[in-house]
Protein backbone atom coordinates (compact mmCIF):
# COMPACT_ATOMS: atom_id res chain seq x y z
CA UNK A 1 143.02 119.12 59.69
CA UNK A 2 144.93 120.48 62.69
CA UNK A 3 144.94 116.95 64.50
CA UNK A 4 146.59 115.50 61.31
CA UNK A 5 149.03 118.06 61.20
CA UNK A 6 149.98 117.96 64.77
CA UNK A 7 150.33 114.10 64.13
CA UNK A 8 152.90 114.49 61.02
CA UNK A 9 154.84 116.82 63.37
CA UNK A 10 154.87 114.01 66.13
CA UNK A 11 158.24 112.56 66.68
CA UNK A 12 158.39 108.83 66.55
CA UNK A 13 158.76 106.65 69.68
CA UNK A 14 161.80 107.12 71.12
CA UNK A 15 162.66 110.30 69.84
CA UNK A 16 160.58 112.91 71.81
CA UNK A 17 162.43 115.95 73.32
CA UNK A 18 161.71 118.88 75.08
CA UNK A 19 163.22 121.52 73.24
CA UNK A 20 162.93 124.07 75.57
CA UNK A 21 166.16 122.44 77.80
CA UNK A 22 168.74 123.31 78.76
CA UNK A 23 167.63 127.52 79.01
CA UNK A 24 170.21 129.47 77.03
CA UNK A 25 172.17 126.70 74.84
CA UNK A 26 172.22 127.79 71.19
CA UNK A 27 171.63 125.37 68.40
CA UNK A 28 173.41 124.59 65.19
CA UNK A 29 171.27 127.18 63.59
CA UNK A 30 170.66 130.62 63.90
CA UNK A 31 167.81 131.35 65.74
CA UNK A 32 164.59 132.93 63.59
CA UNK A 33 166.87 132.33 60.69
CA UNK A 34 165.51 130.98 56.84
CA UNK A 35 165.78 127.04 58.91
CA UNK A 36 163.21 127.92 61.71
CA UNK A 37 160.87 129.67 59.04
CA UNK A 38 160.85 126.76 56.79
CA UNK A 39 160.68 124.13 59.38
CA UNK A 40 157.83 125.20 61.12
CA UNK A 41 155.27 124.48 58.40
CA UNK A 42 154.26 120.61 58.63
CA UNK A 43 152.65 120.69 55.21
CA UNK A 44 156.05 121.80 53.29
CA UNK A 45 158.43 119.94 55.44
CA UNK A 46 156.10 116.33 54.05
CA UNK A 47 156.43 117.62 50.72
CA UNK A 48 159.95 118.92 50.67
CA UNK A 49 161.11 115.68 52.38
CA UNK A 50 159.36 113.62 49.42
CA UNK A 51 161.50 115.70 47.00
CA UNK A 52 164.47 115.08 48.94
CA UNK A 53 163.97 111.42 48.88
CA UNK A 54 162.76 111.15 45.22
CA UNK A 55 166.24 113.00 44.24
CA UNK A 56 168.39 110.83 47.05
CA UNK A 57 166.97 107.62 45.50
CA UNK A 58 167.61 108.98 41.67
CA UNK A 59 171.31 108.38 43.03
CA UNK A 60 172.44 105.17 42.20
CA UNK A 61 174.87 104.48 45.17
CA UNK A 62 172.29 106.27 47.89
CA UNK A 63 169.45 104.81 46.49
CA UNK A 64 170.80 101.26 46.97
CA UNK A 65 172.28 101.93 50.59
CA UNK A 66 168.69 103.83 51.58
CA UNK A 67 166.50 101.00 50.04
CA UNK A 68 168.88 98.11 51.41
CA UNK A 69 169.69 99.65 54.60
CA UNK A 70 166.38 101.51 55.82
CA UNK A 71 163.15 100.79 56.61
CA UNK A 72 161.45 103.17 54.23
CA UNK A 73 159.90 100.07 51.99
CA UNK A 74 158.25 98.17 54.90
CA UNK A 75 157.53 101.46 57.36
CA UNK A 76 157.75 104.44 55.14
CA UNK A 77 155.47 106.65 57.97
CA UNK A 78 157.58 105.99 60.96
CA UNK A 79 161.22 106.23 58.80
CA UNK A 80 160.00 110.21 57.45
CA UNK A 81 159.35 110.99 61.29
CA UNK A 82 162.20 109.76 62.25
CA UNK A 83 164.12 111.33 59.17
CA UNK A 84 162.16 114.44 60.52
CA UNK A 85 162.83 114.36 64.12
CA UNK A 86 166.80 114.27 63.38
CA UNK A 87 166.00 117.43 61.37
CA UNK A 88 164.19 119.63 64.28
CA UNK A 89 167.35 118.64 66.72
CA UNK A 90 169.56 119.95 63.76
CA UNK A 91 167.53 123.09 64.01
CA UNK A 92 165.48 123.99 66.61
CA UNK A 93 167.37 121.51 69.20
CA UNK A 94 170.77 122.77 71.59
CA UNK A 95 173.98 122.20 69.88
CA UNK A 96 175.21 119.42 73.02
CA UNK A 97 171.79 117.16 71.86
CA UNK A 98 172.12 117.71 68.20
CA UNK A 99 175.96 116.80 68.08
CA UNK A 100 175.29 113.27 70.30
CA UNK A 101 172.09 112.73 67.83
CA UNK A 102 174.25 113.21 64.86
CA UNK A 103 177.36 111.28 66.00
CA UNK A 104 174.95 108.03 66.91
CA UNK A 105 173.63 108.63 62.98
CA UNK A 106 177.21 108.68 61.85
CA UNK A 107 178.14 105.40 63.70
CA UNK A 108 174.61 103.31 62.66
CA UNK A 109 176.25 104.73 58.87
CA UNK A 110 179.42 103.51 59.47
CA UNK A 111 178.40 99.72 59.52
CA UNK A 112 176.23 100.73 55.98
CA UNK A 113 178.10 99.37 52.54
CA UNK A 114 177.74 97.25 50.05
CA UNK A 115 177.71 97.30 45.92
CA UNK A 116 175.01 98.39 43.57
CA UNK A 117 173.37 96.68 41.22
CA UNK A 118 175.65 98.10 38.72
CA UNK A 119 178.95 96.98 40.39
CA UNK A 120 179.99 100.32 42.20
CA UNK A 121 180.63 100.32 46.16
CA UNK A 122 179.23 102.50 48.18
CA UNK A 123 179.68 103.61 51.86
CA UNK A 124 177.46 105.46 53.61
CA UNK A 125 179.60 107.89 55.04
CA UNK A 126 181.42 108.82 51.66
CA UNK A 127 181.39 112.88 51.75
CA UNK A 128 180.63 112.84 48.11
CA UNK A 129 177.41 110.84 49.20
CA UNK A 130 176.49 112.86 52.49
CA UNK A 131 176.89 116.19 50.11
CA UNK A 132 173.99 114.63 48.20
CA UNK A 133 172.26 113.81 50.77
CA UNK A 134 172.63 116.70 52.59
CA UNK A 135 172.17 119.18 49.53
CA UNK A 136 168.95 117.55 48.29
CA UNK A 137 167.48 117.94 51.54
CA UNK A 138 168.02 122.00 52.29
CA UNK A 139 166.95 122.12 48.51
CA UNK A 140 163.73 119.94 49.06
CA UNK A 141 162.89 121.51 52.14
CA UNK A 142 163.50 125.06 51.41
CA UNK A 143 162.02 125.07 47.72
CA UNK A 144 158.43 123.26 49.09
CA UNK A 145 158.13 126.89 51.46
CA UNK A 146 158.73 128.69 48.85
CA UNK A 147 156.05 127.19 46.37
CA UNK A 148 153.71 126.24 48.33
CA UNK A 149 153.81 128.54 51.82
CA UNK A 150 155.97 131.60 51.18
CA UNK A 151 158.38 132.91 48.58
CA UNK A 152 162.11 133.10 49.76
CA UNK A 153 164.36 135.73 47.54
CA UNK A 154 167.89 134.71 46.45
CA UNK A 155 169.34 135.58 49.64
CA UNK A 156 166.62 133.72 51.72
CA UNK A 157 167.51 130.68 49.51
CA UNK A 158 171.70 131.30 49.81
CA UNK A 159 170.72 131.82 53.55
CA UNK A 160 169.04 128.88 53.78
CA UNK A 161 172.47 126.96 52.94
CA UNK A 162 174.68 128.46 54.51
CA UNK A 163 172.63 127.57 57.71
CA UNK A 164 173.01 123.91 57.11
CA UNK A 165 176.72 124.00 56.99
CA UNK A 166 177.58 123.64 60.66
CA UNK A 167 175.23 120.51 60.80
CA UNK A 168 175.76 118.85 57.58
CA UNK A 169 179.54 119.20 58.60
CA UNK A 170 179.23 116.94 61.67
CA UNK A 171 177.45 114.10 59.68
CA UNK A 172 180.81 114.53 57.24
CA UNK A 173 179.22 116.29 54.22
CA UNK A 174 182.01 118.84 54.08
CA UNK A 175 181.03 120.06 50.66
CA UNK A 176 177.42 121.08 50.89
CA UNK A 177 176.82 124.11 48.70
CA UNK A 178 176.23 127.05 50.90
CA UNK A 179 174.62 129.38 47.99
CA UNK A 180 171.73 128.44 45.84
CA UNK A 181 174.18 129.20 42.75
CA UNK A 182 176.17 126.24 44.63
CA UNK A 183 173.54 124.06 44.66
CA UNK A 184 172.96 124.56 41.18
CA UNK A 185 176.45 123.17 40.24
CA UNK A 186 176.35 120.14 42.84
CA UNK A 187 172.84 119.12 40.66
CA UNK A 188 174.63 120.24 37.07
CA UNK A 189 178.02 117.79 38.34
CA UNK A 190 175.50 115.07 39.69
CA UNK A 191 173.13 115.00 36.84
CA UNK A 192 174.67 112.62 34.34
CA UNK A 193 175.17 109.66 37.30
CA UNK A 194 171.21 110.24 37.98
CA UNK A 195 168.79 107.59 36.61
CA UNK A 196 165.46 106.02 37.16
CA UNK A 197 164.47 102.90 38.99
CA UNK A 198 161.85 100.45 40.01
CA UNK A 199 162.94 101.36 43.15
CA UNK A 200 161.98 105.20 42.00
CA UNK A 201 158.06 103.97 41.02
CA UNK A 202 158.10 101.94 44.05
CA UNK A 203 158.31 104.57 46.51
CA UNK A 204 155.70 106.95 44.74
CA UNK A 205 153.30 104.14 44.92
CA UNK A 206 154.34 103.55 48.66
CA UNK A 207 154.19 107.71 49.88
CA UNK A 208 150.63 107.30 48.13
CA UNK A 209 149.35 104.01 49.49
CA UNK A 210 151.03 104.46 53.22
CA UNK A 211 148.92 104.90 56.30
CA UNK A 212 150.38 107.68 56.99
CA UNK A 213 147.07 110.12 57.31
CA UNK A 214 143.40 108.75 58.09
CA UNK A 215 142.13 106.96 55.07
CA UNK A 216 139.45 109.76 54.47
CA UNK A 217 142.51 111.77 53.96
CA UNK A 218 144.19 109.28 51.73
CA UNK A 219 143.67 111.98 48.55
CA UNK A 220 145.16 114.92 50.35
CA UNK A 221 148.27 112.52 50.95
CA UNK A 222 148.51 111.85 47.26
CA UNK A 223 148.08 115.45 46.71
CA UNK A 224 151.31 116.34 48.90
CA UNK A 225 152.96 113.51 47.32
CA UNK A 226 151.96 115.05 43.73
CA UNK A 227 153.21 118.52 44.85
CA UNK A 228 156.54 116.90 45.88
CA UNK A 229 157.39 115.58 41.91
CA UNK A 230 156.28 118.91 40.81
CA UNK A 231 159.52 120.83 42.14
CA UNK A 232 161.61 118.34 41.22
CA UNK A 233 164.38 120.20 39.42
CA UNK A 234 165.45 118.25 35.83
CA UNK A 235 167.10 115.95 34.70
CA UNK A 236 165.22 113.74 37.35
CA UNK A 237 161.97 115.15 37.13
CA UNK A 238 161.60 113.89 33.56
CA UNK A 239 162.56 110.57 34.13
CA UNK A 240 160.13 108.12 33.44
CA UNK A 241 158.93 107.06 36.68
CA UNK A 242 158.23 110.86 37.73
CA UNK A 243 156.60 111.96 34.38
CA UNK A 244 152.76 112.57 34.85
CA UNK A 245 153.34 112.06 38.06
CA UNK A 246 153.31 115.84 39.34
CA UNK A 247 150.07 118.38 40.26
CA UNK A 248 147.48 118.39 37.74
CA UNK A 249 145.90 121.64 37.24
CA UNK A 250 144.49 124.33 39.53
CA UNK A 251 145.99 121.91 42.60
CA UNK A 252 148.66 124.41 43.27
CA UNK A 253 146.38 126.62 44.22
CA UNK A 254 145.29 124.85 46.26
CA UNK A 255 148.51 122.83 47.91
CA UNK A 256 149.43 126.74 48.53
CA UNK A 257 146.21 127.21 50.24
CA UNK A 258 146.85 124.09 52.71
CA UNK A 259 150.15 125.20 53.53
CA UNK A 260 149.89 128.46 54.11
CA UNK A 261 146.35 128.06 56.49
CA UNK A 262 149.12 125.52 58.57
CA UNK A 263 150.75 128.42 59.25
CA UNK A 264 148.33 130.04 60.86
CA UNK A 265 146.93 126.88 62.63
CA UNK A 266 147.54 127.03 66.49
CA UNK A 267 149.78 123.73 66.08
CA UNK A 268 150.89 123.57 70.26
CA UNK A 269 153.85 123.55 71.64
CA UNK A 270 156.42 123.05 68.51
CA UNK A 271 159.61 122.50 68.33
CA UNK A 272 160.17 125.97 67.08
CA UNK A 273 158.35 127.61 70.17
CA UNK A 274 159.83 125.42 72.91
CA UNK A 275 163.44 126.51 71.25
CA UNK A 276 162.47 129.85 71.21
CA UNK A 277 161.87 129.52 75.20
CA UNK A 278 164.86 127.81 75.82
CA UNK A 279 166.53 131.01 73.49
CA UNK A 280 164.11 133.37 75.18
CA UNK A 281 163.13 134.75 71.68
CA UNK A 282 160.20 135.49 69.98
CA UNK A 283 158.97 133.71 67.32
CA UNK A 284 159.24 135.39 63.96
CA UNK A 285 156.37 135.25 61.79
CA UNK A 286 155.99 131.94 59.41
């Protein structure tokens, strides 16, 4: 277990960095803040990026560009760690790294456009997009600690937000909510344009089937994937693709049971402990 969760934490080629560098530069987010809790758990951050995705590609507009765009359909394991890796810089990374890593993401989403199947254009770097984007993933992230490794209270969750603000801002999402009560009336505003999709069904059947873990652990991987449709918020968790498609019963027990024994794994030298060094902090319990 700890080898496979050291390897989901693994940045993709390309993309490793010592976070610990240069001593003393501060990050986008607040040190020990909700963001370093919640992204030091590998178990929640693979589930909470599923829920992300499964609410991005409910999206019409984002779920063309992502699908058309990405490499999620033919390399689904190597596109979350690289999804992944962006996210540590954003958090745990110094603010001169993050910024270049998130300007290089803007300009690869500059050159991303096109029309949906429906007729609507999209561009990648349309605020009212990025605010999805960016929205569903504090949400997906934030919500699979709280079920599955440890409970956040309102504030925690409002917290959690507000720390995303600074980074979501340089990508060009300049309207993420920064309160959970915020978030609440992005997905309330959003929810008539959501809808299923092939596309929807398709990627379930890809997060289960995916090398991603060892084939032994195949099951646990369609387990995490399970727990990720189950905290789906409506209207998209009832849409037909995602319906029967969440935990079946007595396996939150025990998707809480994985997560939280991650935390107490001795996972190496993290992200979260080499920023902490460069900070000269301790790190806060998980």
């Amino acid at each position: 277990m700890l080898k496979i969760l050291q390897e989901l934490m693994r940045p993709p080629p390309g993309m490793a960095f010592d976070f610990s560098q240069p001593p003393g530069e501060p990050g986008l987010a607040p040190a020990n803040g909700v963001s370093w809790r919640v992204f030091a758990n590998p178990v929640t951050l693979f589930v909470g990026g599923v829920t992300a995705v499964l609410l991005e590609l409910a999206e019409p507009s984002v779920r063309t560009g992502v699908w058309e765009h990405s490499s999620f359909a033919r390399d689904p394991g190597t596109r979350l760690r690289r999804t992944g890796a962006a996210a540590m810089m954003t958090v745990y990374g110094p603010r001169s790294q993050a910024e270049k890593l998130i300007a290089h993401v803007v300009r690869v989403h500059g050159h991303v456009r096109g029309t949906t199947p429906g007729g609507v254009a999209y561009y990648a770097n349309d605020p009212r997009l990025l605010d999805w984007v960016q929205a569903t993933a504090v949400f997906g992230f934030s919500e699979a600690f709280h079920c599955y490794a440890s409970p956040l209270s309102r504030a925690e969750k409002d917290a959690a937000f507000a720390e995303g603000v600074l980074s979501a801002g340089l990508y060009g999402a300049t309207g993420l909510p920064r309160s959970w009560a915020a978030w609440k009336a992005l997905l309330a505003a959003t929810a008539p344009g959501l809808e299923g999709s092939q596309i929807l069904a398709d990627f379930l059947r890809i997060m289960a089937e995916a090398p991603i873990m060892p084939a032994p652990l195949r099951p646990l991987q369609r387990l995490l994937v399970r727990a990720a449709v189950e905290i789906v918020p409506e209207p998209v968790r009832s849409l037909p693709q995602l319906r029967g498609q969440g935990l079946r019963l007595g396996e939150a027990t025990l998707v809480r049971a994985i997560a939280r024994t991650a935390a107490r794994l001795p996972l190496g030298d993290t992200p979260q402990r080499q920023a902490a060094r460069r900070l000269e902090k301790p790190v806060a319990d998980t």
